[in-house]
C-alpha atoms as a PDB file:
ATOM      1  CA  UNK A   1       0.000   0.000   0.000  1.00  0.00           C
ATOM      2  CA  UNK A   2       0.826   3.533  -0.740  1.00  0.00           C
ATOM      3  CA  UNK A   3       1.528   5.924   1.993  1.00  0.00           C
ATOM      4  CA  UNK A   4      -1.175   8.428   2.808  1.00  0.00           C
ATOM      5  CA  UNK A   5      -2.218  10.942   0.693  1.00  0.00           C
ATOM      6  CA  UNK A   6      -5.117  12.430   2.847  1.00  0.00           C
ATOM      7  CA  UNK A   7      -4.349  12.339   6.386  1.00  0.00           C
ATOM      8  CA  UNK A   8      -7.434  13.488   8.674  1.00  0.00           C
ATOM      9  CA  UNK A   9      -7.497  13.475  12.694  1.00  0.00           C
ATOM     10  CA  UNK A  10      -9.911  14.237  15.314  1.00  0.00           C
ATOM     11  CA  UNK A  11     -11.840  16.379  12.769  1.00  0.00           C
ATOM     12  CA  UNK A  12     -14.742  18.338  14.556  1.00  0.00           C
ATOM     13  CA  UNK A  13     -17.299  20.470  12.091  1.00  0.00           C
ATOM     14  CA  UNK A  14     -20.546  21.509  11.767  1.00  0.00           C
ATOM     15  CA  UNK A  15     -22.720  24.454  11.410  1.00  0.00           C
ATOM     16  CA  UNK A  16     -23.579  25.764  14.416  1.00  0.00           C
ATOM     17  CA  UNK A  17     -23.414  25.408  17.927  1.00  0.00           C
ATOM     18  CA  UNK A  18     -23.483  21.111  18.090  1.00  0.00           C
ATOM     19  CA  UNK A  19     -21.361  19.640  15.483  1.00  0.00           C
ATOM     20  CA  UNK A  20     -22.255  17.714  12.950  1.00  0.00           C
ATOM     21  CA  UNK A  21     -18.338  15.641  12.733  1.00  0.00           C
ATOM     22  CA  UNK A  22     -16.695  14.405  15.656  1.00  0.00           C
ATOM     23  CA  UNK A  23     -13.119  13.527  16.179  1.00  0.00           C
ATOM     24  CA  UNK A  24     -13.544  12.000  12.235  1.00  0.00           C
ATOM     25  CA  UNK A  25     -10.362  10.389  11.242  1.00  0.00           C
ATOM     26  CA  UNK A  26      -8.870   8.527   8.706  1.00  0.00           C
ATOM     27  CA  UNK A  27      -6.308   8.476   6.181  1.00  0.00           C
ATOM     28  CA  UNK A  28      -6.094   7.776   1.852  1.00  0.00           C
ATOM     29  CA  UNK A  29      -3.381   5.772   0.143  1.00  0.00           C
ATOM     30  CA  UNK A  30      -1.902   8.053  -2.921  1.00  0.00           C
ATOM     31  CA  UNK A  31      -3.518   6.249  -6.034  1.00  0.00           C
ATOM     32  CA  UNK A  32      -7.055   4.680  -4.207  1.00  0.00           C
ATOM     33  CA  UNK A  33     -10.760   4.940  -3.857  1.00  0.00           C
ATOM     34  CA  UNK A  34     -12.057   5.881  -0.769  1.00  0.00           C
ATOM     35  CA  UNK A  35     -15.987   5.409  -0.666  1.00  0.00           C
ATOM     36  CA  UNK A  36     -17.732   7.475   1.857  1.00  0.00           C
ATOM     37  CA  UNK A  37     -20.953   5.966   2.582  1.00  0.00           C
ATOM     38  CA  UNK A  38     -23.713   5.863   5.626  1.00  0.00           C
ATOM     39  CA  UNK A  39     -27.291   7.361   5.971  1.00  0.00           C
ATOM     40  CA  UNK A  40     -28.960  10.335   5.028  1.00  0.00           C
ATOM     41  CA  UNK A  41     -27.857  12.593   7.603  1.00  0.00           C
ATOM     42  CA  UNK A  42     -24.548  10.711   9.151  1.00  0.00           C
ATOM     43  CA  UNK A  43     -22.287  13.393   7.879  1.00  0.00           C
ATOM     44  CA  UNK A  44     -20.510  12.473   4.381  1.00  0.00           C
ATOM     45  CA  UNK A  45     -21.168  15.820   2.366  1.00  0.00           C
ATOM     46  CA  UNK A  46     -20.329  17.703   5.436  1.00  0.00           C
ATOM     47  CA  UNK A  47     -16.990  15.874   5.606  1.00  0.00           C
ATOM     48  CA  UNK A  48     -16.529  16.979   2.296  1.00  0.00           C
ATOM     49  CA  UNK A  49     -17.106  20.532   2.684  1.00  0.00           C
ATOM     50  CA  UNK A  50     -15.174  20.596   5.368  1.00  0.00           C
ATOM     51  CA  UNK A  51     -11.904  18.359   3.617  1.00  0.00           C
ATOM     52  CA  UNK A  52     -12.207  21.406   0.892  1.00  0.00           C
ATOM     53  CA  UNK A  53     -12.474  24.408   3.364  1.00  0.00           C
ATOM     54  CA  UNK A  54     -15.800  25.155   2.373  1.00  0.00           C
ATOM     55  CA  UNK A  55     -17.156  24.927   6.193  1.00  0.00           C
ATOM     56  CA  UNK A  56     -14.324  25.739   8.380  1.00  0.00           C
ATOM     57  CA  UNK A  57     -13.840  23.161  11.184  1.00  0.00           C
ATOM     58  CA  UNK A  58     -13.721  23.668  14.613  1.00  0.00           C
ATOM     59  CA  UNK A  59     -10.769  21.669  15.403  1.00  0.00           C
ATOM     60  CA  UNK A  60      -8.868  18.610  13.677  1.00  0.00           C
ATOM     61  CA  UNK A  61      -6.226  18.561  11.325  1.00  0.00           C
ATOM     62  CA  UNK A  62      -6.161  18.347   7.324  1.00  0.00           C
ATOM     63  CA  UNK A  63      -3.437  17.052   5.494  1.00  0.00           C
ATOM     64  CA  UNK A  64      -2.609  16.514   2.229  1.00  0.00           C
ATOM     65  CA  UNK A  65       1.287  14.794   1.385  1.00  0.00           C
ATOM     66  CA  UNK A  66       2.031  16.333   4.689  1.00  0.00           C
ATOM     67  CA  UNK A  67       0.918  19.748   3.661  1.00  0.00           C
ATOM     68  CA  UNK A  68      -1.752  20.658   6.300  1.00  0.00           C
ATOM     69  CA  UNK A  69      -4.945  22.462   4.347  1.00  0.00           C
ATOM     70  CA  UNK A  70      -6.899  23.911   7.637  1.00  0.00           C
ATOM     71  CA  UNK A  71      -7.130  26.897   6.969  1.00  0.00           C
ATOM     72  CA  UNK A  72      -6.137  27.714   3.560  1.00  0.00           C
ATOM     73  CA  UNK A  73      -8.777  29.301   1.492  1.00  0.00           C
ATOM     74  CA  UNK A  74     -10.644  27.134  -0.995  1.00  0.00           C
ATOM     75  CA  UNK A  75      -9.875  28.859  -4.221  1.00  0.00           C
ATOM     76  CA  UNK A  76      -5.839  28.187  -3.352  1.00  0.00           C
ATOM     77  CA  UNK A  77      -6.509  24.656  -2.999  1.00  0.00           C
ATOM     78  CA  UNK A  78      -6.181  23.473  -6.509  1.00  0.00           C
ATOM     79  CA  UNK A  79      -2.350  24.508  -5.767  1.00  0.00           C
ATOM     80  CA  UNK A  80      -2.499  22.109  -3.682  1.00  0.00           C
ATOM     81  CA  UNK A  81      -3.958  19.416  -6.326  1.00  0.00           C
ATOM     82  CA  UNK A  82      -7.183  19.322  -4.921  1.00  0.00           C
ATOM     83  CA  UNK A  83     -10.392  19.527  -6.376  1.00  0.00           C
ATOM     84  CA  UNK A  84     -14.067  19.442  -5.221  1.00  0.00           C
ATOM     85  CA  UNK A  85     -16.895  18.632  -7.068  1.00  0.00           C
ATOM     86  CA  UNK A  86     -19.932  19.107  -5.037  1.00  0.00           C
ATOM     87  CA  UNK A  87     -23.490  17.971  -5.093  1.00  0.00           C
ATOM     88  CA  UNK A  88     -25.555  19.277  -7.968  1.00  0.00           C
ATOM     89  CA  UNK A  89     -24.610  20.608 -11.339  1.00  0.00           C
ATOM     90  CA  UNK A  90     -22.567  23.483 -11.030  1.00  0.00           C
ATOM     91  CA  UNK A  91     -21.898  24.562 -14.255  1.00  0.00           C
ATOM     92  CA  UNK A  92     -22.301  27.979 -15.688  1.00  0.00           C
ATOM     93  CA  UNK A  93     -24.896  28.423 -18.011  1.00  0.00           C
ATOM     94  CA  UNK A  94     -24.222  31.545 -19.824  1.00  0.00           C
ATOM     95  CA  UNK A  95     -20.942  29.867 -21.142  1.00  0.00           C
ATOM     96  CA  UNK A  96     -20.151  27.395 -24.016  1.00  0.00           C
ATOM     97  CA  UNK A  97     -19.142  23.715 -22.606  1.00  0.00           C
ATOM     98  CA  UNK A  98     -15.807  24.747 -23.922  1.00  0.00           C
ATOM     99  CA  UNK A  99     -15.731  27.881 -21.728  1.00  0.00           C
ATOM    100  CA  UNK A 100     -16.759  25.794 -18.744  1.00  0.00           C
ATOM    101  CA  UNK A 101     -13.717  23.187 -18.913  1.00  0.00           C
ATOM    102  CA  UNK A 102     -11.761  26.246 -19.567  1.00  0.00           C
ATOM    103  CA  UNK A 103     -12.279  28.232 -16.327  1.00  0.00           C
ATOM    104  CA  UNK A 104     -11.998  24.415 -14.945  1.00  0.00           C
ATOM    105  CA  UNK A 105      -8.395  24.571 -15.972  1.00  0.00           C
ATOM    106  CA  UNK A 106      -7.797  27.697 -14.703  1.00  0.00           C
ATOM    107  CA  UNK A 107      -5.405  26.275 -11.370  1.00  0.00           C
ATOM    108  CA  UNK A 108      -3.242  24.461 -13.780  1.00  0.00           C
ATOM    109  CA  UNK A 109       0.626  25.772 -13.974  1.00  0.00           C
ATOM    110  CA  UNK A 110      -0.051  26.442 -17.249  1.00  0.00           C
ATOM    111  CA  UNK A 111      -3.762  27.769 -17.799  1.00  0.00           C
ATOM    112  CA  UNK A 112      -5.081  26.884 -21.490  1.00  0.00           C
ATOM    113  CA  UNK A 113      -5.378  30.114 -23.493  1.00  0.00           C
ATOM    114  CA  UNK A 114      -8.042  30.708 -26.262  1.00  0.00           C
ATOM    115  CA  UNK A 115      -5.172  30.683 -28.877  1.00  0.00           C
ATOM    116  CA  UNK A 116      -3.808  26.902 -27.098  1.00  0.00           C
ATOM    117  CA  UNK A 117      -6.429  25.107 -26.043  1.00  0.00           C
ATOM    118  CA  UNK A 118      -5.916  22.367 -22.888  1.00  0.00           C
ATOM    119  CA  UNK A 119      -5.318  18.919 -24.259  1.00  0.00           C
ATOM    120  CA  UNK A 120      -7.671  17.554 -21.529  1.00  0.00           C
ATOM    121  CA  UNK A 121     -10.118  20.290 -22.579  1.00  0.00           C
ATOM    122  CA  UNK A 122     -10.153  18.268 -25.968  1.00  0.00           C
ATOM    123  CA  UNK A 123     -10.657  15.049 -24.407  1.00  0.00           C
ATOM    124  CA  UNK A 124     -13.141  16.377 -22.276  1.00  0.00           C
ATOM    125  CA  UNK A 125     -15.571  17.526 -24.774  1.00  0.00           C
ATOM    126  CA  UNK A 126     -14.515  15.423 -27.578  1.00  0.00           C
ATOM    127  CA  UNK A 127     -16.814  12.777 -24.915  1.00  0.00           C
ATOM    128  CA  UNK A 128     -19.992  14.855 -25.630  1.00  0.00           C
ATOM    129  CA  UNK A 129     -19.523  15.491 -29.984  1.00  0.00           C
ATOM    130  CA  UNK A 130     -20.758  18.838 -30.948  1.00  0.00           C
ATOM    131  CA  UNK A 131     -20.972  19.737 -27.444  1.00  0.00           C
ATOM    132  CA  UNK A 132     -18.182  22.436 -27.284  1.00  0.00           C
ATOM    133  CA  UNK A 133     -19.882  25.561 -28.839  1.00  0.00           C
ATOM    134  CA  UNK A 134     -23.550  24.611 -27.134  1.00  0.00           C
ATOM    135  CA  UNK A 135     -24.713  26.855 -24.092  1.00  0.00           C
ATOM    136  CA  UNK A 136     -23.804  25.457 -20.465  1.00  0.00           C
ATOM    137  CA  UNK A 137     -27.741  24.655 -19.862  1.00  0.00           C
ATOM    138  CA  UNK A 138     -27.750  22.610 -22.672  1.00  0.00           C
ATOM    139  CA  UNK A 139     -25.753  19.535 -20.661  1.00  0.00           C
ATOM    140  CA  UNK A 140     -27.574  17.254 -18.634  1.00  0.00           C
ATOM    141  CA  UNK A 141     -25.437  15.455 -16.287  1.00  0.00           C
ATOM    142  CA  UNK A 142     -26.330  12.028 -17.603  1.00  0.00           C
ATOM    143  CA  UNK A 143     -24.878  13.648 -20.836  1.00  0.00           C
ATOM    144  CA  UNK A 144     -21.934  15.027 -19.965  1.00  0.00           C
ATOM    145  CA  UNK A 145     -20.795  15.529 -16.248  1.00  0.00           C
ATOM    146  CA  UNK A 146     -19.785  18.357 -16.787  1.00  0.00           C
ATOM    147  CA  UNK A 147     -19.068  19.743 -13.302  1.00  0.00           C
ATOM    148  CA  UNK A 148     -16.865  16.456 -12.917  1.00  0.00           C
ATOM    149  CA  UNK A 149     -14.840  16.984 -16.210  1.00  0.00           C
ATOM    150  CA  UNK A 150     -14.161  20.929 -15.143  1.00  0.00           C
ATOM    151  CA  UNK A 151     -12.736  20.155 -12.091  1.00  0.00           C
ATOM    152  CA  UNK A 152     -10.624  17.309 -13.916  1.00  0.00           C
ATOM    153  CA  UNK A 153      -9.411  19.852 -16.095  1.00  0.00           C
ATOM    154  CA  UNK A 154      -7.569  21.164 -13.494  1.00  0.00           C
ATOM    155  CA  UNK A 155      -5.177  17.793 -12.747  1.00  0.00           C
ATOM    156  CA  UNK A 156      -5.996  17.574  -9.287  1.00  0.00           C
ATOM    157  CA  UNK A 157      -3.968  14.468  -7.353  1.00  0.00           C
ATOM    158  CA  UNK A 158      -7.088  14.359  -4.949  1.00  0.00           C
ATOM    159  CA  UNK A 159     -10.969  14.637  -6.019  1.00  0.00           C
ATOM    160  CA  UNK A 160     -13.727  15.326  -3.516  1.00  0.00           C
ATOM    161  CA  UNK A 161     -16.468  13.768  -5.254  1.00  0.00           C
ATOM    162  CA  UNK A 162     -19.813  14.300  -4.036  1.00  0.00           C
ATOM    163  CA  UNK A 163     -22.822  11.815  -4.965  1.00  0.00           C
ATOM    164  CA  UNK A 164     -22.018  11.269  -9.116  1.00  0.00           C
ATOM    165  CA  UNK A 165     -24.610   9.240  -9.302  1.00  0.00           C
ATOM    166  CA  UNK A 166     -27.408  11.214  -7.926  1.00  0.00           C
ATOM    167  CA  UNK A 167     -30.516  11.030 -10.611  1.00  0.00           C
ATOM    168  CA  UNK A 168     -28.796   9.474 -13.252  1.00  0.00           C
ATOM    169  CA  UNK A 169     -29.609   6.358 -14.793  1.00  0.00           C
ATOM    170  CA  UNK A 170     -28.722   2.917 -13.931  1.00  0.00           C
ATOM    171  CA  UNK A 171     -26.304   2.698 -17.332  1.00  0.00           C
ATOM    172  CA  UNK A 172     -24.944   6.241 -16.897  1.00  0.00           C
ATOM    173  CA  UNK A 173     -24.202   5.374 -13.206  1.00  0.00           C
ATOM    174  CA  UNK A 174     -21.771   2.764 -14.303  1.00  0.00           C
ATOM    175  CA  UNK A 175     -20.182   4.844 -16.544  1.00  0.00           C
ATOM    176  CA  UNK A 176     -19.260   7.061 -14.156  1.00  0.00           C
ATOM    177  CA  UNK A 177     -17.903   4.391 -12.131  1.00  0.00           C
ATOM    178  CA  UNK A 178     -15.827   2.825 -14.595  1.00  0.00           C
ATOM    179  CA  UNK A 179     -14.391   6.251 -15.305  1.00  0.00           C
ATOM    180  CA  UNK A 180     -13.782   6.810 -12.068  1.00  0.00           C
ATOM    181  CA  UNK A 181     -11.500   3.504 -11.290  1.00  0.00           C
ATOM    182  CA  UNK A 182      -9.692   4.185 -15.155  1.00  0.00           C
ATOM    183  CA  UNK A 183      -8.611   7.147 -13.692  1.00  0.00           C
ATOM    184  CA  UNK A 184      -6.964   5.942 -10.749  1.00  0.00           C
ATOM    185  CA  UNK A 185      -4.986   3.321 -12.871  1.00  0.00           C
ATOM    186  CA  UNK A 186      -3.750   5.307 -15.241  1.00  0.00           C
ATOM    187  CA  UNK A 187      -3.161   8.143 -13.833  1.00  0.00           C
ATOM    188  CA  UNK A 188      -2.938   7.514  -9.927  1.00  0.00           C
ATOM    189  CA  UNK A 189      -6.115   9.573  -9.238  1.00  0.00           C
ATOM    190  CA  UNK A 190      -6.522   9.498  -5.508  1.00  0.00           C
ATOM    191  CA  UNK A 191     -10.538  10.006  -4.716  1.00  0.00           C
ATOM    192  CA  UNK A 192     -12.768  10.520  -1.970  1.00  0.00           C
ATOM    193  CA  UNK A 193     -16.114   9.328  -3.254  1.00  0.00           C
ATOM    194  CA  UNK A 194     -19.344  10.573  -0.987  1.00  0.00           C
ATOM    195  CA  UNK A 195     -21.928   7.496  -2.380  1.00  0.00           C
ATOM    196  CA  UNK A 196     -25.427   7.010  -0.881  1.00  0.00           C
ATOM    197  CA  UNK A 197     -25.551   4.010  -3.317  1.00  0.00           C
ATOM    198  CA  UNK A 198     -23.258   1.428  -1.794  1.00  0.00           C
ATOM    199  CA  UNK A 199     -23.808  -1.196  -4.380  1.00  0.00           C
ATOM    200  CA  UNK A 200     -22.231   1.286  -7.251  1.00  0.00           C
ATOM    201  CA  UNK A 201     -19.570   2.552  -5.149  1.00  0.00           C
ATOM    202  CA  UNK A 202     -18.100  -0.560  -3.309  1.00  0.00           C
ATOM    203  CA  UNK A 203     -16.972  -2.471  -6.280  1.00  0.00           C
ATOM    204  CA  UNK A 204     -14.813   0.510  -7.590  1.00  0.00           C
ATOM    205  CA  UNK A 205     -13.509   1.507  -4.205  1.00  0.00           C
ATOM    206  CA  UNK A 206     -10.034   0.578  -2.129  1.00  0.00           C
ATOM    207  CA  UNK A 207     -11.674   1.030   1.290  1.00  0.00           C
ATOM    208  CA  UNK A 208     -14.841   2.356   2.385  1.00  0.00           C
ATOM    209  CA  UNK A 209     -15.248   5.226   5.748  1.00  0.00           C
ATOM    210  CA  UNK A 210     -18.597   4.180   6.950  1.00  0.00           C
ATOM    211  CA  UNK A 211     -20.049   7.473   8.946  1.00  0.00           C
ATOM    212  CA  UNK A 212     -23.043   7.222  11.146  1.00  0.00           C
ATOM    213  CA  UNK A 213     -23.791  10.289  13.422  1.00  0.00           C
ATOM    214  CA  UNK A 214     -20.917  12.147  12.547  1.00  0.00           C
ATOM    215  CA  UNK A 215     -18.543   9.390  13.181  1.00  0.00           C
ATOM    216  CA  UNK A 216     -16.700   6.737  11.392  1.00  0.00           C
ATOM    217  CA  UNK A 217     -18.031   3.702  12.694  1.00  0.00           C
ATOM    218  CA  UNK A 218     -16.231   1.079   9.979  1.00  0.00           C
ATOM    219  CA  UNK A 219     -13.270   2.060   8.430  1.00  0.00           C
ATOM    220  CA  UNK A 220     -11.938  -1.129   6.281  1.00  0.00           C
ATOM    221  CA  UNK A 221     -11.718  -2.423   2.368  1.00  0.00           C
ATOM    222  CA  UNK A 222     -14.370  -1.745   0.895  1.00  0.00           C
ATOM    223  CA  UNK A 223     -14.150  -5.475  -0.310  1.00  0.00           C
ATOM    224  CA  UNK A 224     -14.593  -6.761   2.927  1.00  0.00           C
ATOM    225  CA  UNK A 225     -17.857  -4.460   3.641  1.00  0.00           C
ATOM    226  CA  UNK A 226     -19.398  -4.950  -0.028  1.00  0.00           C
ATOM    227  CA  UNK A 227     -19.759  -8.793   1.845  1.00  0.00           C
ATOM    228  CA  UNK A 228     -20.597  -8.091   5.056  1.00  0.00           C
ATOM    229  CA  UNK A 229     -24.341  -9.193   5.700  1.00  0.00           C
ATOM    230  CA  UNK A 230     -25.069  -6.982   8.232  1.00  0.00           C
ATOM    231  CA  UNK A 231     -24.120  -3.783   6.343  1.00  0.00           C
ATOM    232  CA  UNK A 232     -27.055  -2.805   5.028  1.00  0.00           C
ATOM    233  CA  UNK A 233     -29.259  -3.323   7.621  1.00  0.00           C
ATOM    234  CA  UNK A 234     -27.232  -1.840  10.199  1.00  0.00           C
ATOM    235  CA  UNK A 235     -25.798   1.656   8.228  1.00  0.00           C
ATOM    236  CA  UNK A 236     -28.138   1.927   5.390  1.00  0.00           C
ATOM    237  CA  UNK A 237     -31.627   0.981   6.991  1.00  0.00           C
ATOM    238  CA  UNK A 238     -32.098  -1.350   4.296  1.00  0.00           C
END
């Protein structure tokens, strides 16, 4: 196994006065799939928002290869090679799909320019032919994912990754996932995947964080929890 990536310890956040995460901690091989999973309510897109700065914690610590992130604004931390892609769209409308993957790239080193486009821009919306010059509100995300492939853009080393599969069909739900583990063996993708649906995310995953309550009450491969019988009754209700 890798060593750690993303290190996290005794993270505390929430959004008021009683927390919503307590003393959460774990830590992400460079180059795996962690799958966030646990009922509506246990915590998982708060972890996220917190892992990206987006709700500041109360205590803890954040670290990615060794860098600690607590604290650092969120627009700086695709310096840092990390990118989150939160629940829901997010794409701007009044610009072409090109545009979009565009301002996606804007954190690289070297930001594409209208005169040299990004290579991965091409990829990106070569994906979605005749895409490029349509309107932003013209992609559905079982169409395009486009708020996935404009944070991609950006060549993070870590993705926050925040329910992909919400709404979208059965078919487009595996592509996602395949697309998902391609990128970590090609290109040593590390990934924090926030999945209410278990039976999409396990298969893809290294080792699953199961939170209930705010707190991680499994932490193991997520090989070893796709087969554990009790799983679903116990952290999904189901």
């Amino acid at each position: 196994m890798s060593a750690p990536l993303l290190r996290v310890e005794s993270l505390t956040a929430g959004y008021g006065a009683a927390p919503v995460l307590q003393d959460v901690a774990f830590v992400v091989p460079a180059g795996t799939i962690a799958a966030v999973v646990g009922p509506n309510g246990a915590g998982k897109t708060t972890l996220l928002r917190a892992l990206s700065g987006s709700l500041p914690s109360i205590q803890g610590t954040i670290s990615v290869s060794g860098t600690s992130l607590r604290g650092v604004p969120t627009e700086k931390l695709v310096h840092h090679g990390v990118a989150h892609v939160p629940e829901g769209r997010g794409v701007i409308g009044e610009l072409t799909v090109d545009e979009n993957l565009r301002l996606g790239g804007c954190g690289e080193r070297i930001a594409p320019t209208p005169s040299v486009p990004s290579r991965k821009c091409t990829r990106c919306s070569s994906r979605s032919p005749g895409a490029a010059t349509a309107r932003g509100t013209s992609l559905r995300r079982g169409t395009a994912n486009a708020r996935d492939r404009t944070r991609l853009v950006a060549r993070p080393t870590l993705l926050l990754l925040d329910e992909p599969s919400l709404g979208l069909a059965p078919r487009i739900v595996d592509l996602i996932m395949t697309t998902l583990r391609d990128l970590r063996d090609r290109t040593g993708l590390t990934v924090v995947l926030v999945e209410q649906n278990a039976h999409s995310a396990l298969p893809i995953s290294d080792q699953a964080i199961v939170l209930s309550l705010g707190r991680v009450a499994i932490a193991t491969s997520a090989a070893e929890l796709a087969h554990d019988p009790e799983f679903r009754t116990t952290y999904l209700g189901f």
